[in-house]
C-alpha atoms as a PDB file:
ATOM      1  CA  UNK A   1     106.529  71.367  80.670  1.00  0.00           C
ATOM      2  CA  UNK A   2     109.945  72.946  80.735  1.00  0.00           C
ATOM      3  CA  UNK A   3     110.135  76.912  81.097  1.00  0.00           C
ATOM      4  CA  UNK A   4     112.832  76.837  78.788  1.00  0.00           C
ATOM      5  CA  UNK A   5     111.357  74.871  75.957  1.00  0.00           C
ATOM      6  CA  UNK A   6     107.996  77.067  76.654  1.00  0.00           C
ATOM      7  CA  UNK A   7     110.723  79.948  76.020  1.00  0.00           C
ATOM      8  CA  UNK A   8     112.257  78.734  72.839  1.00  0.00           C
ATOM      9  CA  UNK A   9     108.568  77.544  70.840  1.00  0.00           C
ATOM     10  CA  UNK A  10     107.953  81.509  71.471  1.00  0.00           C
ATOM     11  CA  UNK A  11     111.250  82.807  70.196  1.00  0.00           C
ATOM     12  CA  UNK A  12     111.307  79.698  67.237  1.00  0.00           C
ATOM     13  CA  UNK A  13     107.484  77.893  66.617  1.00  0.00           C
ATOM     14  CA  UNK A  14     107.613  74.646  65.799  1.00  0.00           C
ATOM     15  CA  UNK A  15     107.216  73.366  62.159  1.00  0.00           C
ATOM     16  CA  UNK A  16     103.343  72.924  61.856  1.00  0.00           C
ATOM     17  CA  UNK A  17     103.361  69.851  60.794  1.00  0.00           C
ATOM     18  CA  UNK A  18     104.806  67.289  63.737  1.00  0.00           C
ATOM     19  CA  UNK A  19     107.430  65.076  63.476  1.00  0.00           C
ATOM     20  CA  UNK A  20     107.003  61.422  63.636  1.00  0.00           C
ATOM     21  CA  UNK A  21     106.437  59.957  67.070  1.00  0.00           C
ATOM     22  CA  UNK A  22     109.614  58.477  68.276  1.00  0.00           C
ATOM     23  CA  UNK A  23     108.915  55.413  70.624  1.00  0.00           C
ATOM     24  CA  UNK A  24     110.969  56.268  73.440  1.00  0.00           C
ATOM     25  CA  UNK A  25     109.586  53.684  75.754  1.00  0.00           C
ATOM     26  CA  UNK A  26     111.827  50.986  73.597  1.00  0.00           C
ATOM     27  CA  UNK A  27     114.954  52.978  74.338  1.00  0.00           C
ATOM     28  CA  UNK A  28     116.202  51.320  77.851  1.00  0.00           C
ATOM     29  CA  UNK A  29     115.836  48.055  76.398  1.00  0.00           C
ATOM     30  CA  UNK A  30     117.319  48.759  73.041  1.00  0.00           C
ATOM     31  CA  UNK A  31     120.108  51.087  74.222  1.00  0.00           C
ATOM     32  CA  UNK A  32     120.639  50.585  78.147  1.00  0.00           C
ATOM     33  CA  UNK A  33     119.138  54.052  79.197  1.00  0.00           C
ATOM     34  CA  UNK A  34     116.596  56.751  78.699  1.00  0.00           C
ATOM     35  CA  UNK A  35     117.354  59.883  77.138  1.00  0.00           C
ATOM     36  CA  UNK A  36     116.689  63.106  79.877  1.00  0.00           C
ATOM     37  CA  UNK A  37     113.048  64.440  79.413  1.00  0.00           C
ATOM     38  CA  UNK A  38     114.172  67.820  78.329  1.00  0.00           C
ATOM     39  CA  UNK A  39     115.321  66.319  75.090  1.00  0.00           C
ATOM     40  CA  UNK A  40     112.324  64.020  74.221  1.00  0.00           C
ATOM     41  CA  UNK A  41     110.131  66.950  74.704  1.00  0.00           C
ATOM     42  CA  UNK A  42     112.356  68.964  72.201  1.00  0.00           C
ATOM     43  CA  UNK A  43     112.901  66.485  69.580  1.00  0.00           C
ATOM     44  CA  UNK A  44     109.172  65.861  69.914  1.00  0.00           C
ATOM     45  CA  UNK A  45     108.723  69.140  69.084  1.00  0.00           C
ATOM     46  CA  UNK A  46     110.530  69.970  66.475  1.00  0.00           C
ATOM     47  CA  UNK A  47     112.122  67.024  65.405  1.00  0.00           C
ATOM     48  CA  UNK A  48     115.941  66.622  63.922  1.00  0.00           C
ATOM     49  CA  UNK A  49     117.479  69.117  62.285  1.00  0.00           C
ATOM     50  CA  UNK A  50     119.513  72.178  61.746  1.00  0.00           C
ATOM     51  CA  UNK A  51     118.987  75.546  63.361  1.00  0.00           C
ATOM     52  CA  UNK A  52     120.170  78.692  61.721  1.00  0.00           C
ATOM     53  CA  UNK A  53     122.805  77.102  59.752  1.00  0.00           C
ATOM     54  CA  UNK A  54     124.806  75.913  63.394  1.00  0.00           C
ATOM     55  CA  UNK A  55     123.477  73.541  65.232  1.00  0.00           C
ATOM     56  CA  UNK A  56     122.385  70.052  64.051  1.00  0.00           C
ATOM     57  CA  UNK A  57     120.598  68.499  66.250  1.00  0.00           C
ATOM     58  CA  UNK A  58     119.600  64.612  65.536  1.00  0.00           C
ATOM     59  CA  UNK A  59     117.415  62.353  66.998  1.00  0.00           C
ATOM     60  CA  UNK A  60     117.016  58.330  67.210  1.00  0.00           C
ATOM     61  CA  UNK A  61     114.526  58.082  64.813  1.00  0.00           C
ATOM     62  CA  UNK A  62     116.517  59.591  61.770  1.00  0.00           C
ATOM     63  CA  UNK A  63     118.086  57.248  59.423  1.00  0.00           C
ATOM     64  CA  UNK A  64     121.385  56.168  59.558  1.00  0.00           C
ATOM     65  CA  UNK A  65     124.233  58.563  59.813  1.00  0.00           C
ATOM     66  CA  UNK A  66     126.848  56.897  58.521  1.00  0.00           C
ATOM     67  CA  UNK A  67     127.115  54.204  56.005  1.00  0.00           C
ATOM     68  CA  UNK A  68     127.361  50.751  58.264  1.00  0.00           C
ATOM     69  CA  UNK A  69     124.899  52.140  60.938  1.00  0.00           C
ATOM     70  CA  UNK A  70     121.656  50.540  62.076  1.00  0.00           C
ATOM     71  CA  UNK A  71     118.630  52.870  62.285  1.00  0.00           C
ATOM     72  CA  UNK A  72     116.691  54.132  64.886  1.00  0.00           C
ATOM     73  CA  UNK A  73     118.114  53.991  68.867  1.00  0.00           C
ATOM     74  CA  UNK A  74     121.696  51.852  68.227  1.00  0.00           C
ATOM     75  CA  UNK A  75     122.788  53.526  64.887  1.00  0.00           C
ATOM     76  CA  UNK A  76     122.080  56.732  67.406  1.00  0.00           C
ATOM     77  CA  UNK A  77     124.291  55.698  70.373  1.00  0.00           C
ATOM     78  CA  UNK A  78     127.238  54.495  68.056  1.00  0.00           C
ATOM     79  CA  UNK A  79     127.220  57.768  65.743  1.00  0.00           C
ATOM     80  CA  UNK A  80     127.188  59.709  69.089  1.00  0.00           C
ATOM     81  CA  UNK A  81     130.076  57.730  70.451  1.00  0.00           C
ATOM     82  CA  UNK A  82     131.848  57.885  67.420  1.00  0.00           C
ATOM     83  CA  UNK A  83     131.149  61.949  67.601  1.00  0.00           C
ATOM     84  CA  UNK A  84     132.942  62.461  71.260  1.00  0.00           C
ATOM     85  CA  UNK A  85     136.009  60.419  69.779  1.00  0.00           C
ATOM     86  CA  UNK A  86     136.582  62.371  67.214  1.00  0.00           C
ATOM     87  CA  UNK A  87     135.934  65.615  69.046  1.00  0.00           C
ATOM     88  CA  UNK A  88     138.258  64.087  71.492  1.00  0.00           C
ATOM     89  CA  UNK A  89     140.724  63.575  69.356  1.00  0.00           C
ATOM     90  CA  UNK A  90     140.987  66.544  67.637  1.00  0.00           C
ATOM     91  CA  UNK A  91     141.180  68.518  71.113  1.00  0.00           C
ATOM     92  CA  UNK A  92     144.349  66.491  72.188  1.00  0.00           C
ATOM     93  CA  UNK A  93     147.516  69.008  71.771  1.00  0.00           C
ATOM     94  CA  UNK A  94     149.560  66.540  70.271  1.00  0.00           C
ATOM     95  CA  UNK A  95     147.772  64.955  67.336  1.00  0.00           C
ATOM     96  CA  UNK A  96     149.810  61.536  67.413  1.00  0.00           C
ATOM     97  CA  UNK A  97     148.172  60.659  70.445  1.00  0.00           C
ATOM     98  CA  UNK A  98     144.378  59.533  70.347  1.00  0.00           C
ATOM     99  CA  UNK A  99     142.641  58.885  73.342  1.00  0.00           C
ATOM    100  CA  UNK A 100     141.053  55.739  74.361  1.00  0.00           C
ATOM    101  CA  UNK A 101     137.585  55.239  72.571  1.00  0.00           C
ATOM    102  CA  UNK A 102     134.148  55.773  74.274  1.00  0.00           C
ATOM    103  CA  UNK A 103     132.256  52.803  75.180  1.00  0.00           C
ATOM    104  CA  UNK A 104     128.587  52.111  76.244  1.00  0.00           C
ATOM    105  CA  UNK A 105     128.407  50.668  79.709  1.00  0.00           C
ATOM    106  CA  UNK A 106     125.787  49.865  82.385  1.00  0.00           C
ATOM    107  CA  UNK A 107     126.580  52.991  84.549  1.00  0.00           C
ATOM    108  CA  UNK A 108     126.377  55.114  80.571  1.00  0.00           C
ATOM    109  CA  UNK A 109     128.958  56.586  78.354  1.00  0.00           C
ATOM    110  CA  UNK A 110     132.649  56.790  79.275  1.00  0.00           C
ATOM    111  CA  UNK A 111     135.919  57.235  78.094  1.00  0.00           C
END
């Protein structure tokens, strides 16, 4: 496994009932790439959520996020691109100016 997933289930147990399965074998076809291993083994341990009141964490296989959003792997990718614009955004110094959105491409995510 990971040492430093082994690490956190000692410091925070997962909930004891498991989350649903998410079927991350569909993800290169439905979204263009696979998500790194050290996440799937996290969100299939402990599924979405919120830890100590500061850190959300989501996964694929929650709802929508948004209103407009499709579930499951492509509702994921567009809230997440929608996400780094707006955190891109609000990081430019002069708040006129908006960068260029994020886009999904063969190679992955880029500005």
């Amino acid at each position: 496994m990971f040492p430093a997933l082994d690490q956190l289930m000692q410091l925070m147990p997962p909930p004891p009932t498991a989350p649903a399965p998410t079927p991350w074998q569909l993800a290169p076809a439905r979204i263009g790439f696979q998500f790194p291993a050290d996440y799937r083994a996290f969100i299939d341990a402990y599924g979405a959520g919120e830890i100590n009141q500061h850190l959300n964490v989501l996964a694929p296989t929650c709802y929508p996020y948004q209103p407009g959003l499709p579930p499951g792997f492509p509702g994921y990718t567009a809230f997440a691109e929608q996400d780094i614009y707006a955190a891109r955004w609000t990081r430019t110094e002069d708040w006129r100016h908006r960068p260029a959105p994020t886009s999904q491409t063969e190679g992955g995510m880029h500005r």
